[in-house]
C-alpha atoms as a PDB file:
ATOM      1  CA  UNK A   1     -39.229 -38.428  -8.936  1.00  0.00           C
ATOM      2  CA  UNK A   2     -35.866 -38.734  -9.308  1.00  0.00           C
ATOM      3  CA  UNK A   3     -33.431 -35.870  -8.372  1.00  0.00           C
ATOM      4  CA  UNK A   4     -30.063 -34.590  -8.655  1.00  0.00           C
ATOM      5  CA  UNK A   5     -27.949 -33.275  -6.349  1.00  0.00           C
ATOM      6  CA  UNK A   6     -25.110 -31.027  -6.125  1.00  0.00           C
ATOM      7  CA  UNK A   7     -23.286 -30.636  -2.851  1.00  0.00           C
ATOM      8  CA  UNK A   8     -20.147 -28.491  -1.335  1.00  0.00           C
ATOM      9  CA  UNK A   9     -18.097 -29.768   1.452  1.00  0.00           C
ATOM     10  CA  UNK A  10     -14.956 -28.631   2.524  1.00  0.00           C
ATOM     11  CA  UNK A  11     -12.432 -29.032   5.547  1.00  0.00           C
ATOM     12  CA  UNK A  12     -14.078 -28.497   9.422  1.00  0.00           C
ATOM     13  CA  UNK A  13     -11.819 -27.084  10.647  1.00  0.00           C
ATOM     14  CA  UNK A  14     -12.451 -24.087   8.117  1.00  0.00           C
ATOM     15  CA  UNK A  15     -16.234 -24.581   8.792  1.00  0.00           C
ATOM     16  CA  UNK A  16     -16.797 -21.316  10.442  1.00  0.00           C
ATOM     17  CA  UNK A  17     -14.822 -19.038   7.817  1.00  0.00           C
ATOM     18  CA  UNK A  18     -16.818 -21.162   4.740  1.00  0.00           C
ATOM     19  CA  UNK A  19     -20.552 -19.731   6.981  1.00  0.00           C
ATOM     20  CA  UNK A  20     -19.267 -16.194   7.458  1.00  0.00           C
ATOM     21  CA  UNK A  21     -18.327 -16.025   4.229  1.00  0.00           C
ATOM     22  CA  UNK A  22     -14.976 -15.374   4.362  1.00  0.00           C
ATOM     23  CA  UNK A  23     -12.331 -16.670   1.468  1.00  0.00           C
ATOM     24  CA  UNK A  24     -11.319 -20.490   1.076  1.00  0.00           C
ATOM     25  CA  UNK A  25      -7.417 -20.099   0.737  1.00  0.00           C
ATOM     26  CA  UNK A  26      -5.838 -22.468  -0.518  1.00  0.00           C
ATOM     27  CA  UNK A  27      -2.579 -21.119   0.544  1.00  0.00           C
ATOM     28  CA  UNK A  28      -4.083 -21.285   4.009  1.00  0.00           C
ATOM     29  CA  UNK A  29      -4.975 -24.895   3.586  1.00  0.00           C
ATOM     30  CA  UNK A  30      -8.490 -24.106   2.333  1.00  0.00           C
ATOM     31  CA  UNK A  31     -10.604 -25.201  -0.448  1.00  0.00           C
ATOM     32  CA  UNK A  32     -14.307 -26.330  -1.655  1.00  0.00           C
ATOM     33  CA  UNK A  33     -15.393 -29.360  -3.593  1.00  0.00           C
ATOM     34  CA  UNK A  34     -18.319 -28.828  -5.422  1.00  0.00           C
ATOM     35  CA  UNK A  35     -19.659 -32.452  -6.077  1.00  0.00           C
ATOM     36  CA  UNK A  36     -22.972 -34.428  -7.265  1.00  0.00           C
ATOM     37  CA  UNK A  37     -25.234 -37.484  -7.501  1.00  0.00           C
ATOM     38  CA  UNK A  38     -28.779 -38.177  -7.570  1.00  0.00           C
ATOM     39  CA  UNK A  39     -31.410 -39.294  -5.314  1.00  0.00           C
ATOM     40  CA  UNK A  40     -35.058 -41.013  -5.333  1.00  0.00           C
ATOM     41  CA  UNK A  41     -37.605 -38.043  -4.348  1.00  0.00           C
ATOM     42  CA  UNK A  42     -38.393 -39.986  -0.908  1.00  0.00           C
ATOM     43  CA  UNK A  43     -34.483 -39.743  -0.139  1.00  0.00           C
ATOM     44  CA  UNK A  44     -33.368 -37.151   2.379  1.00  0.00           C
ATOM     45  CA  UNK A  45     -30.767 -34.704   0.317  1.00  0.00           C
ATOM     46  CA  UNK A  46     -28.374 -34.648   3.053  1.00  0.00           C
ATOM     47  CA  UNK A  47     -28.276 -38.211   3.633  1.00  0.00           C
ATOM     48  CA  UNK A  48     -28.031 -38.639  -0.257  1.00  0.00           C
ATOM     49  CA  UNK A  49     -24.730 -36.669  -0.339  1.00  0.00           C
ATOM     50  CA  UNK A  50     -23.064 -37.881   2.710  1.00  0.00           C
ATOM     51  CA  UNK A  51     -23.716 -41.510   1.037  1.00  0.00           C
ATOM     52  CA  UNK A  52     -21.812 -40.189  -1.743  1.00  0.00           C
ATOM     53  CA  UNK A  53     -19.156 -38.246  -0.230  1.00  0.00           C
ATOM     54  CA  UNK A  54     -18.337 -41.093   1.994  1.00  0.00           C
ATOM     55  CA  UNK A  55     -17.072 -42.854  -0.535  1.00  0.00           C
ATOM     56  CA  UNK A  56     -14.500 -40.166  -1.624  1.00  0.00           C
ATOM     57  CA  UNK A  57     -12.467 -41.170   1.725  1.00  0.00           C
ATOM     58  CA  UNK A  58     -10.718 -43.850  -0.189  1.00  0.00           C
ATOM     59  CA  UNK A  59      -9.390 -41.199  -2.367  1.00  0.00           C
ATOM     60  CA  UNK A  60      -7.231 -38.971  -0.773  1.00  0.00           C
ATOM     61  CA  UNK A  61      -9.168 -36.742   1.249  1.00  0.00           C
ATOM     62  CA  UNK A  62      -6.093 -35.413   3.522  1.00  0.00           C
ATOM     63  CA  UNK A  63      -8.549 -34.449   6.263  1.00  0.00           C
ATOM     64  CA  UNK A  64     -11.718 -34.280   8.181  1.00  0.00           C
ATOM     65  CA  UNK A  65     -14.240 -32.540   6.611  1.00  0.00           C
ATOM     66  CA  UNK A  66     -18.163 -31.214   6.829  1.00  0.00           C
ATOM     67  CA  UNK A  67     -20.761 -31.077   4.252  1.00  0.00           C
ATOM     68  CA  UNK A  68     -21.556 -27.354   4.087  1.00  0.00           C
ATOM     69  CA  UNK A  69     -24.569 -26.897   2.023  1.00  0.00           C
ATOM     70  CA  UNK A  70     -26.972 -29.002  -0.555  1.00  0.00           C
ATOM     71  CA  UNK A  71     -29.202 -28.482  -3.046  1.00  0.00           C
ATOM     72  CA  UNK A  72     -31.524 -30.596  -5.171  1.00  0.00           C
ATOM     73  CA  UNK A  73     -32.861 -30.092  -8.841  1.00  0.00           C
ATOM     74  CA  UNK A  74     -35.260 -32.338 -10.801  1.00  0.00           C
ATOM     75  CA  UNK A  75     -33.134 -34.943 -12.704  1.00  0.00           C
ATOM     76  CA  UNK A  76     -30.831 -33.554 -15.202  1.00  0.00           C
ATOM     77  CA  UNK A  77     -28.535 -35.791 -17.947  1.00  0.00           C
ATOM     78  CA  UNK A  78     -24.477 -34.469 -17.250  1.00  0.00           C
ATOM     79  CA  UNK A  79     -22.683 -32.575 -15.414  1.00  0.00           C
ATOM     80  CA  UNK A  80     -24.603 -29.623 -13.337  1.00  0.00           C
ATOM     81  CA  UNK A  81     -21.456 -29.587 -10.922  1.00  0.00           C
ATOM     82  CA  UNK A  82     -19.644 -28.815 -13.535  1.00  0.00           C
ATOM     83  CA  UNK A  83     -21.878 -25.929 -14.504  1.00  0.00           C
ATOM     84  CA  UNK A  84     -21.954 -24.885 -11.061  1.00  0.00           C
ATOM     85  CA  UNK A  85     -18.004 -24.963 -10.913  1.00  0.00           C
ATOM     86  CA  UNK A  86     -17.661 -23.618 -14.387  1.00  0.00           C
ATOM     87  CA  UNK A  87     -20.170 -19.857 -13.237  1.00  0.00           C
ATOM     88  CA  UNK A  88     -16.975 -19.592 -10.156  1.00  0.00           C
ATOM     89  CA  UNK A  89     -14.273 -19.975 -12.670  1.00  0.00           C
ATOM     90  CA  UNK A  90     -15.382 -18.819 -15.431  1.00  0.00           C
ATOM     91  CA  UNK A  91     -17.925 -16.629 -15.622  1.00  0.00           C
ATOM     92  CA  UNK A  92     -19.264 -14.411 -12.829  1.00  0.00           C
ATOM     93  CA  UNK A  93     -16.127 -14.955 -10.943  1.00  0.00           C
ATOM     94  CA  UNK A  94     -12.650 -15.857 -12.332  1.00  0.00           C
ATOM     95  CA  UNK A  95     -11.745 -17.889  -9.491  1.00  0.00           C
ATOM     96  CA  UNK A  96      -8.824 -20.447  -9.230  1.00  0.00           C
ATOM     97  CA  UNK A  97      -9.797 -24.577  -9.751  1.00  0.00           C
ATOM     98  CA  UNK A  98      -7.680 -28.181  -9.982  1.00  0.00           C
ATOM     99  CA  UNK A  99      -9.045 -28.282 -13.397  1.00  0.00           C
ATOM    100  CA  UNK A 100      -6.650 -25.378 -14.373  1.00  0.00           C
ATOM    101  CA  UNK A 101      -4.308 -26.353 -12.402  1.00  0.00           C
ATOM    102  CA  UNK A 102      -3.937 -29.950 -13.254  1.00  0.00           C
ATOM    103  CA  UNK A 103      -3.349 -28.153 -16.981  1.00  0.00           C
ATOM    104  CA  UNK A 104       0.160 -27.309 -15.820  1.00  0.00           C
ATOM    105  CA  UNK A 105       1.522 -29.780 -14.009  1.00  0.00           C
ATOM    106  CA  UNK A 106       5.061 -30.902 -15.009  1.00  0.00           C
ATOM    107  CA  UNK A 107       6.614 -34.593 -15.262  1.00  0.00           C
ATOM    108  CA  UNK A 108       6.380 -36.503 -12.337  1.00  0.00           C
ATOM    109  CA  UNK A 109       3.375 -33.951 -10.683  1.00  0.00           C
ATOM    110  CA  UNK A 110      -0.035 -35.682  -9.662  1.00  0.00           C
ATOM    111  CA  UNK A 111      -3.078 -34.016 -10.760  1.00  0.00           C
ATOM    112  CA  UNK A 112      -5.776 -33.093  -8.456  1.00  0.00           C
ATOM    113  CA  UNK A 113      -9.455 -33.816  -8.214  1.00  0.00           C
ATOM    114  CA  UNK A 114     -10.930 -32.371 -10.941  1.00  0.00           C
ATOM    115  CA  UNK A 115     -13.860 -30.620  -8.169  1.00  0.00           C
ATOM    116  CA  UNK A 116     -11.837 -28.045  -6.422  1.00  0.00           C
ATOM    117  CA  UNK A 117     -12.474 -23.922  -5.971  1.00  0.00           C
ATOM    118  CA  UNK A 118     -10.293 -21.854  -4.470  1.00  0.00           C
ATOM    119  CA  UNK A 119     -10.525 -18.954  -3.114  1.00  0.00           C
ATOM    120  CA  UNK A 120     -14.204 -18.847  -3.038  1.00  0.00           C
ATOM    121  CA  UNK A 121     -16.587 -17.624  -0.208  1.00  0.00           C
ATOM    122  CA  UNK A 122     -20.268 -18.967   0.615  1.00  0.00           C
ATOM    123  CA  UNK A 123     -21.851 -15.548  -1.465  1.00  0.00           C
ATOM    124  CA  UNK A 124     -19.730 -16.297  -4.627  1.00  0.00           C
ATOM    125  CA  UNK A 125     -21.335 -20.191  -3.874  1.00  0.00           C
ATOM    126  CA  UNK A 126     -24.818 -18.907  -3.708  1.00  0.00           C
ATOM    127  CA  UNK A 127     -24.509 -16.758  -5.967  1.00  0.00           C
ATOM    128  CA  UNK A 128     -23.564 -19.446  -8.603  1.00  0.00           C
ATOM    129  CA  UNK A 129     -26.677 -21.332  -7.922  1.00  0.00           C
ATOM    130  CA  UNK A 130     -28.595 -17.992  -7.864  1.00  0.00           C
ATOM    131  CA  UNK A 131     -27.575 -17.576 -11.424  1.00  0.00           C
ATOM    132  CA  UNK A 132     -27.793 -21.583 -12.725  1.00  0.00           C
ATOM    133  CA  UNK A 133     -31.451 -21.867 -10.815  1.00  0.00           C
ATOM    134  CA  UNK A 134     -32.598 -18.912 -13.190  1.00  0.00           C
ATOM    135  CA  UNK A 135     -31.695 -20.042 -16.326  1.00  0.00           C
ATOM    136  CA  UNK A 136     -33.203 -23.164 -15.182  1.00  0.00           C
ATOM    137  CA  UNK A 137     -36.032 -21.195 -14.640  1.00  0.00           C
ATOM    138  CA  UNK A 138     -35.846 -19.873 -18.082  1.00  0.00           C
ATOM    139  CA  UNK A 139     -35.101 -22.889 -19.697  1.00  0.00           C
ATOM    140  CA  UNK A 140     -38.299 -25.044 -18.398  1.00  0.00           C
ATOM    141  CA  UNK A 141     -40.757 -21.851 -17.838  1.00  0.00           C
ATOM    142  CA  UNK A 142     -44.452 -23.569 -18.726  1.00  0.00           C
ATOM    143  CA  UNK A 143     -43.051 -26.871 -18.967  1.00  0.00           C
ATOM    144  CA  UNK A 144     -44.880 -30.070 -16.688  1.00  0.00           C
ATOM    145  CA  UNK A 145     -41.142 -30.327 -14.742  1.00  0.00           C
ATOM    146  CA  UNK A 146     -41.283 -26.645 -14.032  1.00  0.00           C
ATOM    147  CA  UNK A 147     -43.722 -26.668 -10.543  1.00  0.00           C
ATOM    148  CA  UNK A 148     -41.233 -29.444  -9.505  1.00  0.00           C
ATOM    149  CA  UNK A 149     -38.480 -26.784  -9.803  1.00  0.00           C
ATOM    150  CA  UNK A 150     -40.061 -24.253  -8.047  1.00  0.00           C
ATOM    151  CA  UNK A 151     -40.645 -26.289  -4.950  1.00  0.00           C
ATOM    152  CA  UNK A 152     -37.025 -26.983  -4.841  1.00  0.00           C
ATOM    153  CA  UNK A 153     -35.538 -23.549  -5.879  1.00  0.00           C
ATOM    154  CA  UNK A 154     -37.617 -22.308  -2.896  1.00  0.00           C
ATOM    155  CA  UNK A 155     -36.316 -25.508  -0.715  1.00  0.00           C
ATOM    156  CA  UNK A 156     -32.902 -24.637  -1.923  1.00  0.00           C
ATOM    157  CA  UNK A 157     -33.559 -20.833  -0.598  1.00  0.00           C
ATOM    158  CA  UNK A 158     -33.578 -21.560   2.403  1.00  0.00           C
ATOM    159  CA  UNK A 159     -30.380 -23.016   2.997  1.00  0.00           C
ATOM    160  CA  UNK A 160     -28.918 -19.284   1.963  1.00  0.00           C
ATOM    161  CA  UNK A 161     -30.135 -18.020   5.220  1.00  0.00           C
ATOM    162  CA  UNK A 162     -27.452 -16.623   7.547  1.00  0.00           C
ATOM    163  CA  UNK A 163     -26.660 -20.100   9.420  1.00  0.00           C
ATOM    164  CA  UNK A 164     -26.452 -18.225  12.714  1.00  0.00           C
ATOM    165  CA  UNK A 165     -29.701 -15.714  12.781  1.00  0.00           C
ATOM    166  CA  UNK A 166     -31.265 -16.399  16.350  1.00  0.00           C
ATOM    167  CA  UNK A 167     -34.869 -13.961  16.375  1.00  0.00           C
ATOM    168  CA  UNK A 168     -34.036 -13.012  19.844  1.00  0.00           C
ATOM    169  CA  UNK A 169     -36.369 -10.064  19.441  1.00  0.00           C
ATOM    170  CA  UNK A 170     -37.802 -10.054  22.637  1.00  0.00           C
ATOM    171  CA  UNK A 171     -38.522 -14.172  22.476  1.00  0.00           C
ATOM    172  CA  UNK A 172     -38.124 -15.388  25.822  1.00  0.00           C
ATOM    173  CA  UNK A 173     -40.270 -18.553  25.055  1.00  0.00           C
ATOM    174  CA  UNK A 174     -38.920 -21.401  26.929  1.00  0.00           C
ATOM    175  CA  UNK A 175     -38.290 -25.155  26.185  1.00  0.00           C
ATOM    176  CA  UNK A 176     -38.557 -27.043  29.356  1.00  0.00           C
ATOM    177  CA  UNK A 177     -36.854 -30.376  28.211  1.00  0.00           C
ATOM    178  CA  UNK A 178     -34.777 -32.442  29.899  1.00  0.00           C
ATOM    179  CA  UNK A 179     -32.710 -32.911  26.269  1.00  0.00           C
ATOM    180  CA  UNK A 180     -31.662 -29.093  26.676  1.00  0.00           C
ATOM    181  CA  UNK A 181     -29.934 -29.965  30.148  1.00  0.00           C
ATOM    182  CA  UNK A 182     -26.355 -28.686  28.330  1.00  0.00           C
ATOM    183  CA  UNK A 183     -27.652 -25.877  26.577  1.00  0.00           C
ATOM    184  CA  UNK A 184     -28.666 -24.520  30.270  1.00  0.00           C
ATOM    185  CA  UNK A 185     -25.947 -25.185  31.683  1.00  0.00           C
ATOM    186  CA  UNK A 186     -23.877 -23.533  29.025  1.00  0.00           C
ATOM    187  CA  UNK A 187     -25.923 -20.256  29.682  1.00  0.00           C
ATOM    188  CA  UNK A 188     -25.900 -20.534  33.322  1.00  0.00           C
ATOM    189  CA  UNK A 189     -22.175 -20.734  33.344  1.00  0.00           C
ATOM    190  CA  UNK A 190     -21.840 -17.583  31.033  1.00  0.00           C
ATOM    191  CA  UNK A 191     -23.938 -15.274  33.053  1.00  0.00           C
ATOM    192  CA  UNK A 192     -22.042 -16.170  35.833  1.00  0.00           C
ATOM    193  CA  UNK A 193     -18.855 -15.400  34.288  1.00  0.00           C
ATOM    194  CA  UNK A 194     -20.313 -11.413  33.667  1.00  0.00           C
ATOM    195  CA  UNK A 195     -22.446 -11.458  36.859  1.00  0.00           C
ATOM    196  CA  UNK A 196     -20.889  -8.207  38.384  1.00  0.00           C
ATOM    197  CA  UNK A 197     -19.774  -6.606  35.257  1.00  0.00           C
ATOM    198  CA  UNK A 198     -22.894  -6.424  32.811  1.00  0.00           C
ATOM    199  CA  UNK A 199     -25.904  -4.653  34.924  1.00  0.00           C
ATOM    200  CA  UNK A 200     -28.251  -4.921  32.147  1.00  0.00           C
ATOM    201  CA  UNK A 201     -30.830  -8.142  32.574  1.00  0.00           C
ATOM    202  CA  UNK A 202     -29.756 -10.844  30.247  1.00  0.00           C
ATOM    203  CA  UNK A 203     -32.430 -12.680  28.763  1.00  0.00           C
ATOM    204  CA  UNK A 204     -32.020 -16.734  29.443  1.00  0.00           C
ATOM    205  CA  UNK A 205     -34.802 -18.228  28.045  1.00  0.00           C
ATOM    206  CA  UNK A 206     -34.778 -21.994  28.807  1.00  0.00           C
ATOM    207  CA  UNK A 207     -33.835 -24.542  26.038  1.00  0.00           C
ATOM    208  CA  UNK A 208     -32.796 -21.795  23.629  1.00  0.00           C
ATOM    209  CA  UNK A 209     -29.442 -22.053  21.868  1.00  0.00           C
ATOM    210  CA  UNK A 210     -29.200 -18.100  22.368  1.00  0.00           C
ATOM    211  CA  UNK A 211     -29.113 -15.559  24.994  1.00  0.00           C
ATOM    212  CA  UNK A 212     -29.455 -11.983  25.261  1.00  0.00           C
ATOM    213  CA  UNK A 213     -30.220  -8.197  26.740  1.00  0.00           C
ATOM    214  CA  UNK A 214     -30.230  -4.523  25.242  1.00  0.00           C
ATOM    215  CA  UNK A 215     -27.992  -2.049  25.294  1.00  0.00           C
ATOM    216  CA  UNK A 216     -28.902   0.869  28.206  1.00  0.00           C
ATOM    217  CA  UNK A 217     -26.878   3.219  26.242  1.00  0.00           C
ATOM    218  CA  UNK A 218     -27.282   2.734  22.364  1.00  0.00           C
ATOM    219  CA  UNK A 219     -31.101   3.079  21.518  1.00  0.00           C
ATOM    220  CA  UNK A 220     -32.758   0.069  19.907  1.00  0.00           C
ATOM    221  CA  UNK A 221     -29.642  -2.215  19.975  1.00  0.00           C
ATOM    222  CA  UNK A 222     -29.686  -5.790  21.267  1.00  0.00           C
ATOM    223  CA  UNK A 223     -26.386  -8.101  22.315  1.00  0.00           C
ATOM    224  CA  UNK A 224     -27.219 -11.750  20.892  1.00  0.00           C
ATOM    225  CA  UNK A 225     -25.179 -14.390  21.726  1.00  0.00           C
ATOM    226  CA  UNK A 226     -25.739 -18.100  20.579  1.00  0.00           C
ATOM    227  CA  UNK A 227     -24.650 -21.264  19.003  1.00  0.00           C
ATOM    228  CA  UNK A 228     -26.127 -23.466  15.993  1.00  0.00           C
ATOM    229  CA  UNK A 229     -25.151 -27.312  16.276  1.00  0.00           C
ATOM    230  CA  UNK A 230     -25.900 -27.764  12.511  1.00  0.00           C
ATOM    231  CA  UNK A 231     -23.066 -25.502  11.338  1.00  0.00           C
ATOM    232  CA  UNK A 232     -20.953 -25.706  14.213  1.00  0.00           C
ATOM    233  CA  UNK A 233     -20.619 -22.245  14.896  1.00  0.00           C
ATOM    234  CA  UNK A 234     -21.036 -19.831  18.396  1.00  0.00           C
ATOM    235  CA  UNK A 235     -21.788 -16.430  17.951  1.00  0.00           C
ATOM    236  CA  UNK A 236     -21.509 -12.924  19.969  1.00  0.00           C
ATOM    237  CA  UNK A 237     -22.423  -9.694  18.446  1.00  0.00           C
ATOM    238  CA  UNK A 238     -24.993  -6.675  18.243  1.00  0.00           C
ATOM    239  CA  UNK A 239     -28.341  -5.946  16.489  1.00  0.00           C
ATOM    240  CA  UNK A 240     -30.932  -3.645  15.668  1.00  0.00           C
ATOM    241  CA  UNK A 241     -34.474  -3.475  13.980  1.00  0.00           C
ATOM    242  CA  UNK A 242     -34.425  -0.023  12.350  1.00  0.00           C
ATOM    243  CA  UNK A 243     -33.708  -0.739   8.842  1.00  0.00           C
ATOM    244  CA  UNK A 244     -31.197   1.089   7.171  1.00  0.00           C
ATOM    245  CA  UNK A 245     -31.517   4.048   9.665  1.00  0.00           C
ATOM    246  CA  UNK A 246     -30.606   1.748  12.288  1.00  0.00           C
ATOM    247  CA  UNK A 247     -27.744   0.136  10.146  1.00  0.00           C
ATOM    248  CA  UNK A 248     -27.054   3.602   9.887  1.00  0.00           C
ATOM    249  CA  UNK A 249     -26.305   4.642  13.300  1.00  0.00           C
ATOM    250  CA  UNK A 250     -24.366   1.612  14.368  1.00  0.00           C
ATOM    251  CA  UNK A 251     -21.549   2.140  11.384  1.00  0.00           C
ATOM    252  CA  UNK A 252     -21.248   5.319  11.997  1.00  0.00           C
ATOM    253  CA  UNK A 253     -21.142   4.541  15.892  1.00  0.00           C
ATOM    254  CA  UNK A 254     -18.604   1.672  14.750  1.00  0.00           C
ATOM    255  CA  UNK A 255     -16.260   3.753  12.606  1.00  0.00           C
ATOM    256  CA  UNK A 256     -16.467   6.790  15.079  1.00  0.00           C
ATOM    257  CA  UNK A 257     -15.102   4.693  17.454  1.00  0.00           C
ATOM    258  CA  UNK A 258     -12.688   3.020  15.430  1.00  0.00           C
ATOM    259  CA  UNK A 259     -14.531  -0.472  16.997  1.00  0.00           C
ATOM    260  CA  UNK A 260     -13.179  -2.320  13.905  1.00  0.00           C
ATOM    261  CA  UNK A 261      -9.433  -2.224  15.304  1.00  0.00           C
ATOM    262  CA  UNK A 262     -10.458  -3.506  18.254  1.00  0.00           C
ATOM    263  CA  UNK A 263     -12.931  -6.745  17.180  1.00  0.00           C
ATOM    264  CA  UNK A 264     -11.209  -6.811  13.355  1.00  0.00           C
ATOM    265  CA  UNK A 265     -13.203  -9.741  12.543  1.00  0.00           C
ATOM    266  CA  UNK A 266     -16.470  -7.848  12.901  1.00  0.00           C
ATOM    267  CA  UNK A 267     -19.022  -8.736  10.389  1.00  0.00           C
ATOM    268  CA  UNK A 268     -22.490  -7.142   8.934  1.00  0.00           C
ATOM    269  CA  UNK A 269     -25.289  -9.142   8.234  1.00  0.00           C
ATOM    270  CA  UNK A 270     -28.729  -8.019   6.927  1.00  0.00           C
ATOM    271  CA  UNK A 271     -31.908  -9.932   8.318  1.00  0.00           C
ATOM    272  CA  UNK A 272     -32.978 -12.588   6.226  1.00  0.00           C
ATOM    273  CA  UNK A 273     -36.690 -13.051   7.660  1.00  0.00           C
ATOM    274  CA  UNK A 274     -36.588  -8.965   8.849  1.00  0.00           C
ATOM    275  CA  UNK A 275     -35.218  -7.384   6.164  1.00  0.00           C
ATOM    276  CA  UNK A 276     -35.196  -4.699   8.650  1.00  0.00           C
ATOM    277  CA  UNK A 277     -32.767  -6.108  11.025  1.00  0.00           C
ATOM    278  CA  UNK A 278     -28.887  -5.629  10.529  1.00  0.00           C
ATOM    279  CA  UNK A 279     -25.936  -7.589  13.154  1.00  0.00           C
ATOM    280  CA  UNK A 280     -22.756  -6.927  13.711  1.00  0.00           C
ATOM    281  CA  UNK A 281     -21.036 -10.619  15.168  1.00  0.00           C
ATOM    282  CA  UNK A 282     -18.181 -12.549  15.364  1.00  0.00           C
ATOM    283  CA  UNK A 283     -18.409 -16.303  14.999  1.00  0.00           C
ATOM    284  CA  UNK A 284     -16.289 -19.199  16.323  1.00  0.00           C
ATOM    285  CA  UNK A 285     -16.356 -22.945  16.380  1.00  0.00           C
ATOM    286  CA  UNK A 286     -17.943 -24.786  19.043  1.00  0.00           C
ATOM    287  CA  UNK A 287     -15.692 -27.654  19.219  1.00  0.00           C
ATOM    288  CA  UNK A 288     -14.142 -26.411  22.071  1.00  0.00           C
ATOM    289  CA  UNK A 289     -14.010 -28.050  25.765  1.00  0.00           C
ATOM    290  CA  UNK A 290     -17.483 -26.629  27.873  1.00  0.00           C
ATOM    291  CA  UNK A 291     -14.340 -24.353  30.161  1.00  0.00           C
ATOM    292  CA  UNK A 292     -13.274 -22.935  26.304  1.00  0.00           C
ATOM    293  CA  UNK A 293     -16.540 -22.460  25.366  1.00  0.00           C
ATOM    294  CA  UNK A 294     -17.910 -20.392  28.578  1.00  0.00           C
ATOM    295  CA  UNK A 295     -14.368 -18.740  28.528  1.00  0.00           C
ATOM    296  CA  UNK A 296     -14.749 -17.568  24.686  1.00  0.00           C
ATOM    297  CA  UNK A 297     -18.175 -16.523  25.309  1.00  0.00           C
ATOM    298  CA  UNK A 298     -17.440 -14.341  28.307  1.00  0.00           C
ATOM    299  CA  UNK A 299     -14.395 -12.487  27.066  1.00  0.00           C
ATOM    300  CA  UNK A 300     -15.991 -11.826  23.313  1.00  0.00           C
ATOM    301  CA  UNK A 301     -19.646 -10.345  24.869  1.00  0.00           C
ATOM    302  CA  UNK A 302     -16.978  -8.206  27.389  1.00  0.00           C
ATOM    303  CA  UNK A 303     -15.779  -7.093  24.366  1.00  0.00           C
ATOM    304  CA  UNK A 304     -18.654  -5.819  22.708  1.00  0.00           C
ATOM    305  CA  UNK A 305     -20.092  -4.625  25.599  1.00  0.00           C
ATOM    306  CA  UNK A 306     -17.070  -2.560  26.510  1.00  0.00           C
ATOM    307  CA  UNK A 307     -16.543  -0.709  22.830  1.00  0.00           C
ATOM    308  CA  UNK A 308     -20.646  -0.330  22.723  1.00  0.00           C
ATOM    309  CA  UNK A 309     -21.300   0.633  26.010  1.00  0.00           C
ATOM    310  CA  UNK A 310     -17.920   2.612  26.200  1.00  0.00           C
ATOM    311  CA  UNK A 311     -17.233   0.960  29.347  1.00  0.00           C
ATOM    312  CA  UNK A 312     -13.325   1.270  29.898  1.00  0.00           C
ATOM    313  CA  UNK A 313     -11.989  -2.488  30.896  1.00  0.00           C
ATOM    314  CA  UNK A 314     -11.241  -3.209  34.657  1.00  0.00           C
END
């Protein structure tokens, strides 16, 4: 079966503020381009849109950028990026575009590509699919295409997971392979870096892109640290499994303590597979020197430790 598909890249260096959702500036140098082709069914979607976007470097793409997040539909006749790009500007969200803009250019002014969002965050993306996949779903309810759809509405689901969400509830499963050799290292380096200053026993399972050991102060709350190599992002924060109660307790805890003025770019994110579970991280690339790395890790999960655990700093 033949497919279409609509994909969003954008610049990497702006590849960790696009996955924790923060806005796409343009006056900061960022932006989206929301883009499409179409596939054979036995055609990896990923693969399919970096053939396509590969081509685009010919056209004045000022910089190096990543492919952020695709999604696939049966084959549709026209435009669905536009649709897509039309539900940001237009309709749930009045958000800025090159098509406007290139409306009111003057004399001797170039247009733009005619794919561009601005201002946008990841939600207000997924949201805009969230809306075109149901009246999709209205549109071919009891139709032969529509079990098709379903498969990939569900496939497409799963890309809005939180791209950093290590279950590092009590998993201390190991991976003993030789591949993981960096990852260890990585781990070994950054316990040694708090050996002396965190007494708690932090949990370094083998293999794992993620580390991490509970709080002996705040009940029921965990400090996960980790990376993901398919977004490019590391990760430090704080999490707990007691539903809203627990989400509960650490905001208060977190405005009490005015913890937001000292880690401002704190963020809240609710469980995807434990609807139960809320964080509380900060995210930053990992394309970064293994010294940079070890030294961002160590300072950041000093930093929650310190506001959590009230700890004053040495």
């Amino acid at each position: 079966m033949k497919r279409t598909i609509i994909y969003v890249f954008g610049p990497k260096r702006l590849s960790v503020s696009y996955f924790s959702n923060c806005i796409m500036n343009q006056h900061e140098g960022g932006w989206i381009k929301i883009g499409q082709t179409s596939t054979e069914d036995n055609k990896d979607k990923w693969e399919s849109a970096m053939n396509r976007i590969s081509q685009e470097s010919r056209t004045g793409i000022p910089e190096v950028c990543q492919l952020y997040d695709v999604f696939e539909y049966p084959y549709k006749d026209g435009h669905v990026d536009d649709v897509i790009r039309n539900l940001l500007t237009d309709d749930i969200y009045q958000l800025e575009s090159s098509k406007a803009h290139n409306q009111e250019i003057d004399k001797y002014e170039i247009k733009a590509g005619r794919e561009f969002v601005y201002g946008v965050t990841r939600n207000q993306v997924l949201n805009a699919i969230a809306k075109y996949e149901r009246n999709l779903i209205l549109e071919n309810y009891g139709k032969d295409v529509f079990k098709d759809l379903m498969t990939y509405i569900k496939n497409n689901n799963k890309l809005g997971e939180i791209p950093f969400e290590p279950n590092v509830n009590n998993d201390t499963t190991e991976i003993n392979d030789p591949k993981f050799e960096w990852c260890n290292q990585l781990w070994d380096k950054v316990i040694s870096g708090l050996n002396g200053i965190i007494k708690e026993h932090i949990n370094n399972p083998k293999g794992r892109p993620y580390i991490f050991f509970k709080s002996s102060t705040f009940p029921n709350l965990t400090y996960s640290i980790g990376y993901s190599t398919r977004f490019g992002m590391s990760s430090v924060g704080v999490e707990i499994f007691q539903g809203e109660d627990g989400r509960k307790s650490v905001e208060d805890f977190i405005v009490v303590n005015k913890i937001n003025s000292s880690i401002p770019n704190l963020k809240i994110k609710q469980g995807v597979k434990d609807k139960g579970k809320w964080a509380w991280s900060v995210s930053d690339t990992i394309e970064k020197s293994d010294e940079e790395l070890v030294e961002w890790y160590v300072s950041t999960i000093l930093l929650f430790y310190r506001e959590f655990e009230r700890v004053p700093a040495v």
